[in-house]
C-alpha atoms as a PDB file:
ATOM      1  CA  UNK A   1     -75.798 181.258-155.616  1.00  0.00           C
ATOM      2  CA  UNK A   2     -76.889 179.183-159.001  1.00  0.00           C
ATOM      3  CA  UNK A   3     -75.544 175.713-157.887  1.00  0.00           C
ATOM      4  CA  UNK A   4     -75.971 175.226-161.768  1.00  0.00           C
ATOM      5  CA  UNK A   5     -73.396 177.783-162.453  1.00  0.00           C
ATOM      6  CA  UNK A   6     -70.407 177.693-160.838  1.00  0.00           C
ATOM      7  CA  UNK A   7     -68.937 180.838-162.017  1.00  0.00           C
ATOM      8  CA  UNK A   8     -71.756 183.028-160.405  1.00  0.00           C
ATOM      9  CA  UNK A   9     -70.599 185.060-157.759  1.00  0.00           C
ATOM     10  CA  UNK A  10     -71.799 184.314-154.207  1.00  0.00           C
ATOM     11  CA  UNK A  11     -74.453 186.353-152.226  1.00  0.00           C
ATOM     12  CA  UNK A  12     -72.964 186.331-148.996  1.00  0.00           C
ATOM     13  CA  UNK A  13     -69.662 186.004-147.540  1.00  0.00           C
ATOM     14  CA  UNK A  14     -70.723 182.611-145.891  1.00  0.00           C
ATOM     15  CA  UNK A  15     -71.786 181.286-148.944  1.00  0.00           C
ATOM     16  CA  UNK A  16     -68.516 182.505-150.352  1.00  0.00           C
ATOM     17  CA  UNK A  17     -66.628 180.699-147.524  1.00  0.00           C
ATOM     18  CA  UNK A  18     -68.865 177.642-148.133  1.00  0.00           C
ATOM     19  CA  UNK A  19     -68.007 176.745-151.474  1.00  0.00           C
ATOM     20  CA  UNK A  20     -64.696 177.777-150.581  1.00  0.00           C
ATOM     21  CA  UNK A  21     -63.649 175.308-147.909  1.00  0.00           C
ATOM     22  CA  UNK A  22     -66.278 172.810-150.554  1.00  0.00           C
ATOM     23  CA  UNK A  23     -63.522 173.056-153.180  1.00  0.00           C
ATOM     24  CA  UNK A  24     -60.908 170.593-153.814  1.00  0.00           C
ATOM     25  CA  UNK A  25     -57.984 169.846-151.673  1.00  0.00           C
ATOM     26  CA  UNK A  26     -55.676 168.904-154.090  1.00  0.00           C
ATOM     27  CA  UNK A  27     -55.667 171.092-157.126  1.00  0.00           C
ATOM     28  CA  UNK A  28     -56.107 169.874-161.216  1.00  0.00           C
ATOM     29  CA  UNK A  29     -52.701 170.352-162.025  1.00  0.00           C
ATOM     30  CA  UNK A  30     -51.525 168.364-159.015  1.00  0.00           C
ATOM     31  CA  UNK A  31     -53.961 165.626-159.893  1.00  0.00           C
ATOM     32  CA  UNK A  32     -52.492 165.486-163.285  1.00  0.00           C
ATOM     33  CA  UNK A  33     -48.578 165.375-162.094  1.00  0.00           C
ATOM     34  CA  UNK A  34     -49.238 162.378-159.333  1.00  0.00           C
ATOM     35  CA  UNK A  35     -51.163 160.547-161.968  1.00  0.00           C
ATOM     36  CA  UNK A  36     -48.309 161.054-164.771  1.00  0.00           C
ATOM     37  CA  UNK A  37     -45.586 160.189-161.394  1.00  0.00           C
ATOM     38  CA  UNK A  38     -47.535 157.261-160.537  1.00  0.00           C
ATOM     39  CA  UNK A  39     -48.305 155.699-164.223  1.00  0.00           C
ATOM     40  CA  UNK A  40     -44.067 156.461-165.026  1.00  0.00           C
ATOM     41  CA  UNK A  41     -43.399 154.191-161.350  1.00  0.00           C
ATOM     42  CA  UNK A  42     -45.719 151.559-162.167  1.00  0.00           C
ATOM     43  CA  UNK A  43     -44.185 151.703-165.922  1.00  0.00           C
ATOM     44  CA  UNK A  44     -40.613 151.058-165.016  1.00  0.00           C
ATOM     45  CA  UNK A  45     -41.449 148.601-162.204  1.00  0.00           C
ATOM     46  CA  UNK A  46     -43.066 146.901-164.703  1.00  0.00           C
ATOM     47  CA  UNK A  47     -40.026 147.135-166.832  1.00  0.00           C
ATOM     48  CA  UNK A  48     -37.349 145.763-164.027  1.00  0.00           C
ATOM     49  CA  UNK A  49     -39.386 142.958-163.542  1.00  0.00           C
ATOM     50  CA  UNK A  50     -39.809 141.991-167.066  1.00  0.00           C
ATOM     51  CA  UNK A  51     -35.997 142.468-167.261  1.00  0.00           C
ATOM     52  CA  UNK A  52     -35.434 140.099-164.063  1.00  0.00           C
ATOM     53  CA  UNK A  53     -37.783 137.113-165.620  1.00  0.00           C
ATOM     54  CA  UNK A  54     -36.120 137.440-168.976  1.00  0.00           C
ATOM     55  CA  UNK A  55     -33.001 137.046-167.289  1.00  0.00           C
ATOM     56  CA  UNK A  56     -34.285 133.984-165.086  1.00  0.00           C
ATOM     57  CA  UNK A  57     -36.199 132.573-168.677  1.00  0.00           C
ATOM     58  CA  UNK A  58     -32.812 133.257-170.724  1.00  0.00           C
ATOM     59  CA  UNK A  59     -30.949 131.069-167.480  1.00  0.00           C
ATOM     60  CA  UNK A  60     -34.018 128.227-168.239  1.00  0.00           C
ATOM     61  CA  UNK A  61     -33.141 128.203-171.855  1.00  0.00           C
ATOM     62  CA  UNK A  62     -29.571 127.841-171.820  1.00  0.00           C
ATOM     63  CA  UNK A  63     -30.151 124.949-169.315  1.00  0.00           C
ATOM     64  CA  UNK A  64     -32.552 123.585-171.678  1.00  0.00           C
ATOM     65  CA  UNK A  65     -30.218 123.896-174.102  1.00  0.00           C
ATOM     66  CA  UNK A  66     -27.538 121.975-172.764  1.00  0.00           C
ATOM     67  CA  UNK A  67     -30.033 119.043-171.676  1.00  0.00           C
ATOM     68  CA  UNK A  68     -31.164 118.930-175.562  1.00  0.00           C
ATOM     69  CA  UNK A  69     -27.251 118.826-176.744  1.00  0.00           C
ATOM     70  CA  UNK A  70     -26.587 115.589-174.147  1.00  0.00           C
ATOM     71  CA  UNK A  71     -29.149 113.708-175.057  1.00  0.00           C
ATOM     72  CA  UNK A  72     -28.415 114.026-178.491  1.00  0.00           C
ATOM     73  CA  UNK A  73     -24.672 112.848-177.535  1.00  0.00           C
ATOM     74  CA  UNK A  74     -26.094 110.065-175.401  1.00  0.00           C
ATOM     75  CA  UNK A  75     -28.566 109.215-178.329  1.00  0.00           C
ATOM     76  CA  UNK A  76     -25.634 108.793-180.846  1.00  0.00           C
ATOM     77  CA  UNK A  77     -23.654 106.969-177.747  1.00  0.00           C
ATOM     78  CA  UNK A  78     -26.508 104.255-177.981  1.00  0.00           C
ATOM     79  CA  UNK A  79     -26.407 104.071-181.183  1.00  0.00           C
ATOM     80  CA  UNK A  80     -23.036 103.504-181.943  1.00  0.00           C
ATOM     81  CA  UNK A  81     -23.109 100.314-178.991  1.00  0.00           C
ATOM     82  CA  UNK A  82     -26.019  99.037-180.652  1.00  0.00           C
ATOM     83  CA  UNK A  83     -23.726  98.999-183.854  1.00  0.00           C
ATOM     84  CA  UNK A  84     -21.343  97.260-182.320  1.00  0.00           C
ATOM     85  CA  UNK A  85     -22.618  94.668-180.419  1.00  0.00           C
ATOM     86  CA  UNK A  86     -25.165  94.175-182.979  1.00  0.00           C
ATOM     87  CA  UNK A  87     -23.006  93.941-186.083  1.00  0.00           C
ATOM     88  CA  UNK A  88     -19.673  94.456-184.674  1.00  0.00           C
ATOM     89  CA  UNK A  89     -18.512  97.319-186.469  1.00  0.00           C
ATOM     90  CA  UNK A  90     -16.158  99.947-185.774  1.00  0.00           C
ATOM     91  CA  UNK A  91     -16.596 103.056-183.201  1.00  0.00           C
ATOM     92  CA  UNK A  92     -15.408 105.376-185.298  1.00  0.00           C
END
């Protein structure tokens, strides 16, 4: 057999049960499949733990938030005390 053309036919039945048990395990079209199975897991366990940080980043922000809006209150607070001790005006 041509090892340079695979489509030859063999000589002898050993050679024939060479290339035979030489030959892939696991076929093209299963190849394909596991690789299209394993790329679609990998894609949405990428996805749920995108979705979990978002969730954890969206928890951060709203914190953040929050912080921002009291020291803003405790900002005008100050301001308001140095008003009044300073020039004694009114709170309100």
């Amino acid at each position: 057999m041509n090892p340079y053309n695979p489509i030859a036919k063999p000589d002898s039945k050993a050679e024939a049960d060479r290339v035979f048990q030489d030959r892939p395990l696991i076929s093209i079209r299963r190849r394909i499949i596991v690789s299209y199975l394993s790329l679609f897991l990998f894609v949405c366990l990428m996805g749920a733990i995108l979705v979990f940080f978002i969730s954890v980043f969206g928890e951060k922000q709203i914190f953040l938030e929050n912080t921002t809006n009291i020291s803003f209150e405790l900002q005008k607070a100050r301001r308001y005390e140095k008003n009044f001790f300073l020039h004694g005006t009114n709170l309100s």
